[in-house]
Protein backbone atom coordinates (compact mmCIF):
# COMPACT_ATOMS: atom_id res chain seq x y z
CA UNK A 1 24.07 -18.05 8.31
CA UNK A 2 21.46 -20.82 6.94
CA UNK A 3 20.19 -21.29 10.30
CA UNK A 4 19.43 -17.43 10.30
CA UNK A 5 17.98 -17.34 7.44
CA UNK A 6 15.63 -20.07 8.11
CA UNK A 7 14.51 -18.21 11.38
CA UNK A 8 13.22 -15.30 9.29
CA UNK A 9 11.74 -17.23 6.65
CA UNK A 10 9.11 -18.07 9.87
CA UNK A 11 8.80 -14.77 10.56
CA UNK A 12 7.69 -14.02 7.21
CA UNK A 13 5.64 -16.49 6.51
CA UNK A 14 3.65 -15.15 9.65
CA UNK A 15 3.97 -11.61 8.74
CA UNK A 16 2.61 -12.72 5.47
CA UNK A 17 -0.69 -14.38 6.77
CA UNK A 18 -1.34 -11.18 8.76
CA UNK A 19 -0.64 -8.78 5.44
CA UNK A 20 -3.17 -11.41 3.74
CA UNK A 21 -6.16 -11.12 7.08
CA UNK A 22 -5.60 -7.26 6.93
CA UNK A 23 -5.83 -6.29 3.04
CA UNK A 24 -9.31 -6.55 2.95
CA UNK A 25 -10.15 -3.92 5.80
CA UNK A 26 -8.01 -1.48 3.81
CA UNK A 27 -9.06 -2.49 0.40
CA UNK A 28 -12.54 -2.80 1.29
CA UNK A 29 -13.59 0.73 2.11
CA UNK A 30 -10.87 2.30 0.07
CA UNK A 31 -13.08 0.70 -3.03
CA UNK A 32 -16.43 1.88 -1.30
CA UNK A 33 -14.94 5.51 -1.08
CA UNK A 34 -13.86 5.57 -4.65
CA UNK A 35 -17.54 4.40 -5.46
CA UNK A 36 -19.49 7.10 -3.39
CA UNK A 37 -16.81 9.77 -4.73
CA UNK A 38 -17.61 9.00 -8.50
CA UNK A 39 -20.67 8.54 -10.46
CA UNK A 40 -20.97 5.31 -11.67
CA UNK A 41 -20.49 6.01 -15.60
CA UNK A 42 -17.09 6.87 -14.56
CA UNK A 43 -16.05 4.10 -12.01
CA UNK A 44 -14.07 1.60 -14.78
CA UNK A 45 -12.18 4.38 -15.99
CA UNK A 46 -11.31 5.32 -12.55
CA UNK A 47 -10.68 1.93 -11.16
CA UNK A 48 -8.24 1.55 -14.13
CA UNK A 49 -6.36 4.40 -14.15
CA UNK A 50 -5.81 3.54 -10.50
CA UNK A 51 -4.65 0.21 -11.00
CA UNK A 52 -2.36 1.47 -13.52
CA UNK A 53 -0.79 4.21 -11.59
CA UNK A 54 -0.42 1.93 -8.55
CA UNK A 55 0.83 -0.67 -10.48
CA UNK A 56 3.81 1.52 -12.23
CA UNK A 57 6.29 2.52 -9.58
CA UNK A 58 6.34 -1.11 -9.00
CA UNK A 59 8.25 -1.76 -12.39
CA UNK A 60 10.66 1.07 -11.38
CA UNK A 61 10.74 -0.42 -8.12
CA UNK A 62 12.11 -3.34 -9.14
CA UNK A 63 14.49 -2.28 -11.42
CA UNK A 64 15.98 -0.13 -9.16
CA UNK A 65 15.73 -2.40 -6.21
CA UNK A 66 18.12 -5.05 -7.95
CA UNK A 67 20.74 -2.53 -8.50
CA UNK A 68 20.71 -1.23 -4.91
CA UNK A 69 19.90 -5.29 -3.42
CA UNK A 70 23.74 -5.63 -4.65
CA UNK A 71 25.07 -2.98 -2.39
CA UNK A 72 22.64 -2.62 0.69
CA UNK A 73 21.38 -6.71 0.96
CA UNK A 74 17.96 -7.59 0.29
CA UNK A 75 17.39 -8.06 3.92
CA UNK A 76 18.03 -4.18 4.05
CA UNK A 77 16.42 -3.37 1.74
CA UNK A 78 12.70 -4.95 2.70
CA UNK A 79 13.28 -3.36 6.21
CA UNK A 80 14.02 0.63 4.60
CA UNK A 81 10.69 -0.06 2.60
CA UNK A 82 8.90 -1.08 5.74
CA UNK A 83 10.04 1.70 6.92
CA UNK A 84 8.34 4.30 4.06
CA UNK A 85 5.47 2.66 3.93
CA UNK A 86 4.88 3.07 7.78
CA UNK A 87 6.10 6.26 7.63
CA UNK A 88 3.41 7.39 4.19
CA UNK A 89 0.90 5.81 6.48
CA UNK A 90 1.09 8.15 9.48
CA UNK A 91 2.26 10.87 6.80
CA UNK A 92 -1.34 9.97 5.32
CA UNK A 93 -3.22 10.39 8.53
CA UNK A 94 -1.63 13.86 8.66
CA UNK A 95 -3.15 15.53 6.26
CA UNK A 96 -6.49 16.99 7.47
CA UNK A 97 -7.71 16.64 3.26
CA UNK A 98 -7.11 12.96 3.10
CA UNK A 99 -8.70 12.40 7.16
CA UNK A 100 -11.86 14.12 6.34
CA UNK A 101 -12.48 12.90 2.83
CA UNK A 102 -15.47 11.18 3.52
CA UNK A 103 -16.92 13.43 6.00
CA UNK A 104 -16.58 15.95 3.81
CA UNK A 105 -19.28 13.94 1.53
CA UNK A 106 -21.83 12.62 4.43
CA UNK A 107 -21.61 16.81 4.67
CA UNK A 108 -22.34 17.29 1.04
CA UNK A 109 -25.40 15.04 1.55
CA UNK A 110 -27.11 16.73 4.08
């Protein structure tokens, strides 16, 4: 089982660096959008009330999480949430709304 375990662990730790190289190319233009979609008086209320809503389910998330860990393994459980977030992703890039966004404002410019 420790022998498994330690397998993984390399996995991980690889998976990891990649999640750290590819943050920035999402976070990156997601802030730029927020900028050209608000005025600028606005943009610290904004950027906090983003951080805080973002930040919330993950204190549910974790309270939850250690109650289900004990029946479904932790090992289970980080592969169902890979899972949902792959699956919001593409959800995401379904809606025609959330694709166009900033089209939608190069339009508005014109």
């Amino acid at each position: 089982m420790w022998y498994v375990a330690r397998q993984w662990v390399c996995l991980f730790a690889i998976l990891t660096v990649v999640q750290g190289l590819i943050v920035p190319f999402l976070s990156g233009p997601f802030t730029a959008l927020l900028q050209t979609q608000f005025k600028p008086i606005y943009l610290g209320r904004v950027f906090s009330l983003f951080d805080s809503i973002s930040l919330f389910p993950s204190i549910i998330g974790l309270l939850v999480t250690s109650f289900v860990a004990d029946s479904l393994g932790i090992g289970n459980i980080f592969i169902y949430c890979g899972f949902a977030i792959v699956l919001t992703a593409i959800l995401m890039m379904c809606i025609p709304s959330v694709r166009n966004l900033e089209k939608e404002e190069i339009r508005k410019k014109k």
